[in-house]
PDB file of N, CA and C in Angstrom:
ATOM      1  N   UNK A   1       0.845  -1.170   0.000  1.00  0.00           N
ATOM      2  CA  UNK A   1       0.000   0.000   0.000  1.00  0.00           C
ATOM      3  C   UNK A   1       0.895   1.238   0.000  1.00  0.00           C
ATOM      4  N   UNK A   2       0.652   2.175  -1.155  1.00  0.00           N
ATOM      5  CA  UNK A   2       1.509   3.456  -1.313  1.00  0.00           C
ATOM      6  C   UNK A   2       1.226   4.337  -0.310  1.00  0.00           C
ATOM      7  N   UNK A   3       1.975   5.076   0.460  1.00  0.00           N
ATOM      8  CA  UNK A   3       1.455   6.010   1.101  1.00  0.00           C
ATOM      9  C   UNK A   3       0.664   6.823   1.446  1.00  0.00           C
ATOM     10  N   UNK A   4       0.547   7.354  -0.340  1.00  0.00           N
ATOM     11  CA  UNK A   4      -0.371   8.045  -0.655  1.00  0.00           C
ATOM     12  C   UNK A   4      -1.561   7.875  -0.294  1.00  0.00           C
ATOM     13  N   UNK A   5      -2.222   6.546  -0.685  1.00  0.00           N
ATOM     14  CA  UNK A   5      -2.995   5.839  -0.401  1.00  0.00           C
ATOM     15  C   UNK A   5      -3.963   5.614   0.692  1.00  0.00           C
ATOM     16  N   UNK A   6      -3.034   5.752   2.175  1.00  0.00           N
ATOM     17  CA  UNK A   6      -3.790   6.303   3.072  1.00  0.00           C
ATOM     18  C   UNK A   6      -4.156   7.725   3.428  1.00  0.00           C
ATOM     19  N   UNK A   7      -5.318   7.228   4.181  1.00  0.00           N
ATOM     20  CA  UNK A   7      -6.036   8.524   4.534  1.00  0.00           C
ATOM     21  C   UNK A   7      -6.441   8.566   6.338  1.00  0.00           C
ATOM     22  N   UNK A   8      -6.221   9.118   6.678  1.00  0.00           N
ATOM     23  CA  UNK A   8      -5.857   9.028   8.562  1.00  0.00           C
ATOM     24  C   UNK A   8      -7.914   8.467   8.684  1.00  0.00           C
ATOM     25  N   UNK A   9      -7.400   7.788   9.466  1.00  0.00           N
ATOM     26  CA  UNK A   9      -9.520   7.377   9.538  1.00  0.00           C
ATOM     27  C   UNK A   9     -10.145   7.986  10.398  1.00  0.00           C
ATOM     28  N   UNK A  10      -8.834   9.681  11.316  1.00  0.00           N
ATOM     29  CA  UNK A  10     -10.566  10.231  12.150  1.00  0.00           C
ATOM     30  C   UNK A  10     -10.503  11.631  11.166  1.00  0.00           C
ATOM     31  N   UNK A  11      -9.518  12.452  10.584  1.00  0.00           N
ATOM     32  CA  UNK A  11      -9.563  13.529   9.512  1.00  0.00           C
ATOM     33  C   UNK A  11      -9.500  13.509   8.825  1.00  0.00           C
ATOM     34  N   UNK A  12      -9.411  11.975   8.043  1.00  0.00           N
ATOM     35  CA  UNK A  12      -9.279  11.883   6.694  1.00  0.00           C
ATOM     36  C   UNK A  12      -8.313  12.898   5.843  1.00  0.00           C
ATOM     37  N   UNK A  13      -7.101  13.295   6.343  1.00  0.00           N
ATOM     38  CA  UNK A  13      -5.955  14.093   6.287  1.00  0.00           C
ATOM     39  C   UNK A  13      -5.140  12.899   5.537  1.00  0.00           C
ATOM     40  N   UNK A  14      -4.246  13.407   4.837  1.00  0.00           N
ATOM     41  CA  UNK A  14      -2.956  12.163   4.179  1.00  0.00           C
ATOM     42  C   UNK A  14      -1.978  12.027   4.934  1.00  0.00           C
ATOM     43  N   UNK A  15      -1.518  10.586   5.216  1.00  0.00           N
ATOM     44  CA  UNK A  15      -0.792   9.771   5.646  1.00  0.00           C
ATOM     45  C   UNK A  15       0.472  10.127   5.346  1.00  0.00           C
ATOM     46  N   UNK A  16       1.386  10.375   6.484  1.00  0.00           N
ATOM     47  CA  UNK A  16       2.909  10.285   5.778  1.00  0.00           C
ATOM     48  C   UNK A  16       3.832   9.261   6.234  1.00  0.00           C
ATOM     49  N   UNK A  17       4.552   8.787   5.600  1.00  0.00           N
ATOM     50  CA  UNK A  17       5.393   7.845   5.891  1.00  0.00           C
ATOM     51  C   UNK A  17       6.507   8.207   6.476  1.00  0.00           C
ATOM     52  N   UNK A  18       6.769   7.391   7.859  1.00  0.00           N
ATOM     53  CA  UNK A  18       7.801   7.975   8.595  1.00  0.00           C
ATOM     54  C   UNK A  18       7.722   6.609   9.529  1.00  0.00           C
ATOM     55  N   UNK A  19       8.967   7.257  10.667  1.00  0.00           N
ATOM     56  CA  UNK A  19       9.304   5.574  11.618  1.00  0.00           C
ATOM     57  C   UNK A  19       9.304   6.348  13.182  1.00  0.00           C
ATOM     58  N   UNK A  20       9.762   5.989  14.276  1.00  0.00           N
ATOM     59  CA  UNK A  20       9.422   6.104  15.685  1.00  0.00           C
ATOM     60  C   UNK A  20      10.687   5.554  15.845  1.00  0.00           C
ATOM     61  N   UNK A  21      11.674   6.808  16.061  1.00  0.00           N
ATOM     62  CA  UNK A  21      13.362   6.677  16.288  1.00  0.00           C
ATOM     63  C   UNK A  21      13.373   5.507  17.025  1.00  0.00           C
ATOM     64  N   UNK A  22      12.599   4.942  17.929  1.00  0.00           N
ATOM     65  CA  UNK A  22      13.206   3.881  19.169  1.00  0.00           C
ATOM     66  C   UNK A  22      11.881   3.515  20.072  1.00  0.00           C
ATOM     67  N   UNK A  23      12.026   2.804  20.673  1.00  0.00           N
ATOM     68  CA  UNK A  23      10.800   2.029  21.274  1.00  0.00           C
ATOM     69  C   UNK A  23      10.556   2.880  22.596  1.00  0.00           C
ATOM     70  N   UNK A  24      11.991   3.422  23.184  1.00  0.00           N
ATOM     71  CA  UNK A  24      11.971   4.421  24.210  1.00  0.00           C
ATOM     72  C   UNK A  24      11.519   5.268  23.718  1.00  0.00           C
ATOM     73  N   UNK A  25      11.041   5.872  22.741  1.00  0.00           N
ATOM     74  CA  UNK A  25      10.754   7.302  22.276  1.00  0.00           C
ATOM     75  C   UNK A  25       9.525   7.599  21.528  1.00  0.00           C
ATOM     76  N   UNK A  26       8.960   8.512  21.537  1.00  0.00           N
ATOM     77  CA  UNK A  26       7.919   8.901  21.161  1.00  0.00           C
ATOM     78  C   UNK A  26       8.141   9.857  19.481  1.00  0.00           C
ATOM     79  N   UNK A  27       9.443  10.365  19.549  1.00  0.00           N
ATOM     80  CA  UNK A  27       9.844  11.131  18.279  1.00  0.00           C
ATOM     81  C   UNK A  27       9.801  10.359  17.134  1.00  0.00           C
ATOM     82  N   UNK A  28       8.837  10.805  16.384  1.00  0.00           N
ATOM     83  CA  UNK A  28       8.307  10.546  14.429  1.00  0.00           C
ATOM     84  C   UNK A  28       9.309  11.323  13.696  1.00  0.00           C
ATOM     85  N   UNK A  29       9.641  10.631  12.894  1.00  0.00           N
ATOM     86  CA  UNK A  29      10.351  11.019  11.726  1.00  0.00           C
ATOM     87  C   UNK A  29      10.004  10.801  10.429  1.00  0.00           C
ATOM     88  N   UNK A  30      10.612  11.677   9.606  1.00  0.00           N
ATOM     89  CA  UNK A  30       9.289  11.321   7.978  1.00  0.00           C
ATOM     90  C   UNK A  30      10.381  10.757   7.301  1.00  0.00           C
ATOM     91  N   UNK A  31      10.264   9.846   6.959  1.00  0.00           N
ATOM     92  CA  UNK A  31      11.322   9.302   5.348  1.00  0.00           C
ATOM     93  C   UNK A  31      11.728   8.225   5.704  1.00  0.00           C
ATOM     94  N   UNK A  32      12.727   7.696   4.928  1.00  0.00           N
ATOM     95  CA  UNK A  32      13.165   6.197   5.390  1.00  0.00           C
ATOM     96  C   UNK A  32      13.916   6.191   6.906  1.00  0.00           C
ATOM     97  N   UNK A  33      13.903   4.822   7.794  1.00  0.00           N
ATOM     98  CA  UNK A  33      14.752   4.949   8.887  1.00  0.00           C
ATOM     99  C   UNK A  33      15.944   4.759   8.469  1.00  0.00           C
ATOM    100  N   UNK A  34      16.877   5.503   9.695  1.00  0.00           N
ATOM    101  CA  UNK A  34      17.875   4.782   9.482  1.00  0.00           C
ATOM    102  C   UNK A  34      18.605   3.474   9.816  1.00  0.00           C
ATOM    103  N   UNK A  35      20.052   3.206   9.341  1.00  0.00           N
ATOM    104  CA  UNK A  35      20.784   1.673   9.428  1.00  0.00           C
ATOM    105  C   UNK A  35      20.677   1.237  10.679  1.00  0.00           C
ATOM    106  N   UNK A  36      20.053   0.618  11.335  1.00  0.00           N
ATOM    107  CA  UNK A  36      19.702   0.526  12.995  1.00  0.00           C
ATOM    108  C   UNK A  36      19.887  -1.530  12.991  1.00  0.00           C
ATOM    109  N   UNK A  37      20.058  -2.344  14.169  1.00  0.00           N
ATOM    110  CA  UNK A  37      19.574  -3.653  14.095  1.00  0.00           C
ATOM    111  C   UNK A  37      18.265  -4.361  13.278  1.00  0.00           C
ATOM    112  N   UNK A  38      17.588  -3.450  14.032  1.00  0.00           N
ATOM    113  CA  UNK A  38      16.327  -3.871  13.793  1.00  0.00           C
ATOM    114  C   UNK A  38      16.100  -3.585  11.896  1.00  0.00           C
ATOM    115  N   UNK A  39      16.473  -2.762  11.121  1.00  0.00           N
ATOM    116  CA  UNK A  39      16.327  -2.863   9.827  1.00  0.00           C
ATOM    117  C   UNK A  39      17.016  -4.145   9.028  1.00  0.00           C
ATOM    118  N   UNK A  40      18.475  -4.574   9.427  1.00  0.00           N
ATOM    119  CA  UNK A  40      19.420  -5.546   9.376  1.00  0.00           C
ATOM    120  C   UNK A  40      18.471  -6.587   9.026  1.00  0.00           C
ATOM    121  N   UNK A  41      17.651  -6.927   9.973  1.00  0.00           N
ATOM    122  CA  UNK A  41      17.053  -8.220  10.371  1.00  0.00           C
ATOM    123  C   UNK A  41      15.648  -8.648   9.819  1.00  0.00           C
ATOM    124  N   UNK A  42      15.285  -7.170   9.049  1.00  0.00           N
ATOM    125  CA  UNK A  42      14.239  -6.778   8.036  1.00  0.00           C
ATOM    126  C   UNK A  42      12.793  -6.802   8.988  1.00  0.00           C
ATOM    127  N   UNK A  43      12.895  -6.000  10.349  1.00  0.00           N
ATOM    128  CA  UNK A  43      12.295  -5.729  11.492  1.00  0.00           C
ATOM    129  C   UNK A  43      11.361  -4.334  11.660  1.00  0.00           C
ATOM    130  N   UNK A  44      11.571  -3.674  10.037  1.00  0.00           N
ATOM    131  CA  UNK A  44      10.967  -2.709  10.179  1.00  0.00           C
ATOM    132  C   UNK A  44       9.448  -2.093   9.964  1.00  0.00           C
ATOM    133  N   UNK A  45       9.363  -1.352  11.067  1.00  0.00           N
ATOM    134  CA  UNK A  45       7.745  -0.901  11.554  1.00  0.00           C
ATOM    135  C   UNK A  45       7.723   0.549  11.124  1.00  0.00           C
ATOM    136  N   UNK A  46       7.046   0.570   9.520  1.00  0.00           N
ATOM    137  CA  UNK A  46       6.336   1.835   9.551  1.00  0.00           C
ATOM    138  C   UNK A  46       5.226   2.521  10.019  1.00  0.00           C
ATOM    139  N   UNK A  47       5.647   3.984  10.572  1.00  0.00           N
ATOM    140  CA  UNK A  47       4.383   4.502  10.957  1.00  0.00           C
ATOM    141  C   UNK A  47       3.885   5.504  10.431  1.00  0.00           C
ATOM    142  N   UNK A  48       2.605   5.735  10.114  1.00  0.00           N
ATOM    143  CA  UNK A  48       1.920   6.693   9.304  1.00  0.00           C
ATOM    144  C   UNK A  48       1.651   7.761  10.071  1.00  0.00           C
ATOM    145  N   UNK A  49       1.982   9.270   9.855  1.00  0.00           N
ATOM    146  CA  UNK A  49       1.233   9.981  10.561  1.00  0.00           C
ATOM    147  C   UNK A  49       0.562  11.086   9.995  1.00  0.00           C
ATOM    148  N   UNK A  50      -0.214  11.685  10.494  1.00  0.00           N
ATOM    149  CA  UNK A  50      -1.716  12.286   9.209  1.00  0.00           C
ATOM    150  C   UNK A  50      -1.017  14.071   9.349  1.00  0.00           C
ATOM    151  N   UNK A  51      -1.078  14.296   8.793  1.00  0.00           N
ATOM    152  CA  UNK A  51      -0.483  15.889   8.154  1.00  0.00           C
ATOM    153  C   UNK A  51      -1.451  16.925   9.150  1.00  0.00           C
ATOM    154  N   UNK A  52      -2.713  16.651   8.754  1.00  0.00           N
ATOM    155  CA  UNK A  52      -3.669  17.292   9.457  1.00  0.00           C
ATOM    156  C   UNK A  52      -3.872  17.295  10.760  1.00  0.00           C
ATOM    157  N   UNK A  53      -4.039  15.911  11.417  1.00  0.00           N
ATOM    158  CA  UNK A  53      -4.267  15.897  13.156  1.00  0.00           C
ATOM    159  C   UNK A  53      -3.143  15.210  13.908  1.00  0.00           C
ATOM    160  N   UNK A  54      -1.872  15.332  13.180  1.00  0.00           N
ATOM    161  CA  UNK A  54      -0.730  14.371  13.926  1.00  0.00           C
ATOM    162  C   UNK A  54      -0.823  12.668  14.601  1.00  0.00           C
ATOM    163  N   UNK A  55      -2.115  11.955  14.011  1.00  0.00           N
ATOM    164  CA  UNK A  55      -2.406  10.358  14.381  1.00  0.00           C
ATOM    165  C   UNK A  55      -1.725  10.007  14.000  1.00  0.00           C
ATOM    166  N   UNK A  56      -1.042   9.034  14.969  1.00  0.00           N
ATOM    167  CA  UNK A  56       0.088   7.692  14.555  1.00  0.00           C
ATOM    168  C   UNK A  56      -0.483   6.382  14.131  1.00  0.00           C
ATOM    169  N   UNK A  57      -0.119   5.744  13.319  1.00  0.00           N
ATOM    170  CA  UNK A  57      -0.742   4.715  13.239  1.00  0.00           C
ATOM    171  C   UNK A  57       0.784   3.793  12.250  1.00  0.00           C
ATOM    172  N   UNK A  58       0.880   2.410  12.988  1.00  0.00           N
ATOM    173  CA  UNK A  58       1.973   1.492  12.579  1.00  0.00           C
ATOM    174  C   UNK A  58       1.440   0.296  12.331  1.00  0.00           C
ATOM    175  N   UNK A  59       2.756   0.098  10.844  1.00  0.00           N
ATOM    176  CA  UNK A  59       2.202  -1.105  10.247  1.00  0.00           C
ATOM    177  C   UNK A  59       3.476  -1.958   9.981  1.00  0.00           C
ATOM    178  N   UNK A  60       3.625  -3.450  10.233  1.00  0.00           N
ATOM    179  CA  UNK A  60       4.795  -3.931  10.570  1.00  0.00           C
ATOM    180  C   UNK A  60       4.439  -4.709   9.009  1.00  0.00           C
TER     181      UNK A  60
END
């Protein structure tokens, strides 16, 4: 599913593709993650977040 594609389901705002630096952390980032273990091991969890109302939403 392209990014684009989603649409946040409470503002129906567009989805951006981004990751959640660390499991300790709450900080979103937009674009690919970086070289971390967890990518290595093909472990990675994107999370969408809506432009309009800042909803997180992750998809492994």
């Amino acid at each position: 599913m392209a990014a684009d594609e989603i649409k946040c389901p409470k503002w129906k705002g567009k989805m951006e593709k981004g990751k959640i630096l660390s499991p300790k952390s709450s900080k979103w980032v937009k674009g690919k993650p970086l070289t971390t273990l967890s990518v290595l091991k093909g472990e990675i969890i994107w999370t969408y977040r809506c432009s309009s109302c800042g909803y997180l939403e992750s998809y492994a």
